[in-house]
N, C-alpha and C. Protein backbone atom coordinates (compact mmCIF):
# COMPACT_ATOMS: atom_id res chain seq x y z
N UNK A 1 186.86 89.52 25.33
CA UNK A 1 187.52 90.41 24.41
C UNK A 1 186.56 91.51 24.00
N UNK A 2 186.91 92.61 23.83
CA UNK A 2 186.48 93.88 23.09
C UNK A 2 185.29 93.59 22.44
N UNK A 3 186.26 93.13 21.23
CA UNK A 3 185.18 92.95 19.70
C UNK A 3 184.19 91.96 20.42
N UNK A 4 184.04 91.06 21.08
CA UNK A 4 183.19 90.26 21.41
C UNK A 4 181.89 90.94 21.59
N UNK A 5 182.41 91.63 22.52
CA UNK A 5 181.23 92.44 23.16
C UNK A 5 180.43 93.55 22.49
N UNK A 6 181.04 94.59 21.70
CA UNK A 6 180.72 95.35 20.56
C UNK A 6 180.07 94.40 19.53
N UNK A 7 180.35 93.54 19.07
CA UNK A 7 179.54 92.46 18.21
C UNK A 7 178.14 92.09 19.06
N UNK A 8 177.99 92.46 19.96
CA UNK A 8 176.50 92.11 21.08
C UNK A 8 175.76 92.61 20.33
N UNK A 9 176.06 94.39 20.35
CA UNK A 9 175.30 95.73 19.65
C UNK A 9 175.16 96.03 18.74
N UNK A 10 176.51 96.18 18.17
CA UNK A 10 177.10 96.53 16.84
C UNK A 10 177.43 95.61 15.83
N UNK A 11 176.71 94.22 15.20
CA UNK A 11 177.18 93.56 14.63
C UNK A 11 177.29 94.38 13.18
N UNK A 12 178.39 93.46 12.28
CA UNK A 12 179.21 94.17 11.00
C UNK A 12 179.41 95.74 10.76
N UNK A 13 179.45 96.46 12.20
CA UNK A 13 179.75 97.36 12.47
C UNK A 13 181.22 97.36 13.27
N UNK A 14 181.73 96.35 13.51
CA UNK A 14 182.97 96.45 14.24
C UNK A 14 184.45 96.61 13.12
N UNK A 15 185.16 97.04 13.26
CA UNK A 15 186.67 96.92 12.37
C UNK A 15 187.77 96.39 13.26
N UNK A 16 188.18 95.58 13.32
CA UNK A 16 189.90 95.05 13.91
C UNK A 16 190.98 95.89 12.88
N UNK A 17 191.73 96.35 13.82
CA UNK A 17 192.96 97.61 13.13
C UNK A 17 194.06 96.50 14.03
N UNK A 18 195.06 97.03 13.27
CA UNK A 18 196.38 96.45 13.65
C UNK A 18 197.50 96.72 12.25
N UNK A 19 198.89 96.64 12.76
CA UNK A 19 199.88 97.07 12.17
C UNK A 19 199.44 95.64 10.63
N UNK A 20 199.13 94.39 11.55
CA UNK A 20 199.59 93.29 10.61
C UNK A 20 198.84 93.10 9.58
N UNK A 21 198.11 93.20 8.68
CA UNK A 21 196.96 92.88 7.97
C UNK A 21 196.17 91.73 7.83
N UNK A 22 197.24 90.80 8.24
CA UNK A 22 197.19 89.56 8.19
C UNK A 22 196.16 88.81 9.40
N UNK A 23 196.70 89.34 10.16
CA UNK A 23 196.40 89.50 11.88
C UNK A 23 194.95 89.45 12.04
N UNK A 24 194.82 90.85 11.80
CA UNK A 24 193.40 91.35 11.70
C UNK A 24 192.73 90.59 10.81
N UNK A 25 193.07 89.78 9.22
CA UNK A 25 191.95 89.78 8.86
C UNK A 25 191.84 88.07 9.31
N UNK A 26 192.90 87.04 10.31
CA UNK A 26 193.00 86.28 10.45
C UNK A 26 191.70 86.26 12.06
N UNK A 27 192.02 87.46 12.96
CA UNK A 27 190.96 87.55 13.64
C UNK A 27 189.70 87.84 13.14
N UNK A 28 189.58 88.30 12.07
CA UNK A 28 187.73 88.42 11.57
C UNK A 28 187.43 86.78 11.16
N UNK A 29 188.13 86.34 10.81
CA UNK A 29 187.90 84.61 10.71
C UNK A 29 187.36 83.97 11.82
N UNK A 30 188.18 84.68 12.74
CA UNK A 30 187.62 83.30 14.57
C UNK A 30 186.13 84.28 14.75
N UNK A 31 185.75 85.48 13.97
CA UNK A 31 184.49 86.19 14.51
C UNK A 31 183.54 85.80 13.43
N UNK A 32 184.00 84.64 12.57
CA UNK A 32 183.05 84.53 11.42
C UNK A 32 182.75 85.64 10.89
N UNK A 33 183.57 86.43 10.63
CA UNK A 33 183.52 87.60 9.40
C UNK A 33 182.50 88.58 9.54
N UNK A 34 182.35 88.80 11.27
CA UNK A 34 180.98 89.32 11.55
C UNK A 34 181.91 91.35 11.65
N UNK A 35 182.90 90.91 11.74
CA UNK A 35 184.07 92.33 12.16
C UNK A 35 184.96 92.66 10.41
N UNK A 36 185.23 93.78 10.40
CA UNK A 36 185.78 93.70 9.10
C UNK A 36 187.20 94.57 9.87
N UNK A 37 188.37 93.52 8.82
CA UNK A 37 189.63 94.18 8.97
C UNK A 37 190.11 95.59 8.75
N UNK A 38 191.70 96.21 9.26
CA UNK A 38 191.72 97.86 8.73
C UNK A 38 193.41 97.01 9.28
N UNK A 39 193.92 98.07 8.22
CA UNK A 39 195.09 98.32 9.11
C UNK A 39 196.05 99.69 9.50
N UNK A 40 196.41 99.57 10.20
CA UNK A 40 196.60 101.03 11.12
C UNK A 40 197.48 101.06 11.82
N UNK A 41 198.79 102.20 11.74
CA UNK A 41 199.75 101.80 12.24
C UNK A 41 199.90 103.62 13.05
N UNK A 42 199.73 103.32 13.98
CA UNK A 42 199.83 104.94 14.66
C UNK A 42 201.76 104.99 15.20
N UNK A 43 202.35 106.33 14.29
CA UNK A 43 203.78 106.24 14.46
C UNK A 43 203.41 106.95 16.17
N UNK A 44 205.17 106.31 16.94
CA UNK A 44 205.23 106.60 18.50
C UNK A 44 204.85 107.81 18.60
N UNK A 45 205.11 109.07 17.89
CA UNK A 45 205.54 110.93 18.25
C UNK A 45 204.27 110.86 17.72
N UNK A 46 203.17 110.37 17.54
CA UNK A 46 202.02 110.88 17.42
C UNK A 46 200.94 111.14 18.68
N UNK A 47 200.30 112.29 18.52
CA UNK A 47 199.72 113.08 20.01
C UNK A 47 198.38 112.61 19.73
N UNK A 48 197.93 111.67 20.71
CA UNK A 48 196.41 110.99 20.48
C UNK A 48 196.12 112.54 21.85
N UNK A 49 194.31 112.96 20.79
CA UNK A 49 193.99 113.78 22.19
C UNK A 49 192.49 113.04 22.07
N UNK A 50 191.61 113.66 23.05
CA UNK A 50 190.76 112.96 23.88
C UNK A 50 189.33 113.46 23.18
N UNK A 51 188.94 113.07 22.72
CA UNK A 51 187.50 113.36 21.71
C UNK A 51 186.11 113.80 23.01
């Protein structure tokens, strides 16, 4: 998984986003609280551009 790997480098530097809040802060639990939750809900008609 993602966060796994970013937690290599970046420990308590990672955030889990997701619509659920719950979700996310239920996955910072299985990471031992090393990731901190967000939640984030990007609507469909929104134009992601490329940084």
């Amino acid at each position: 998984m993602g966060a796994k790997l970013l937690l290599q480098d970046y420990p308590n530097k990672v955030w889990i986003a997701g619509r659920d809040m719950q979700k996310a802060e239920q996955f910072c639990i299985q990471l031992n609280h090393l990731v901190s939750p967000m939640q984030l809900d990007v609507p469909v008609n929104t134009i992601l551009c490329e940084l």
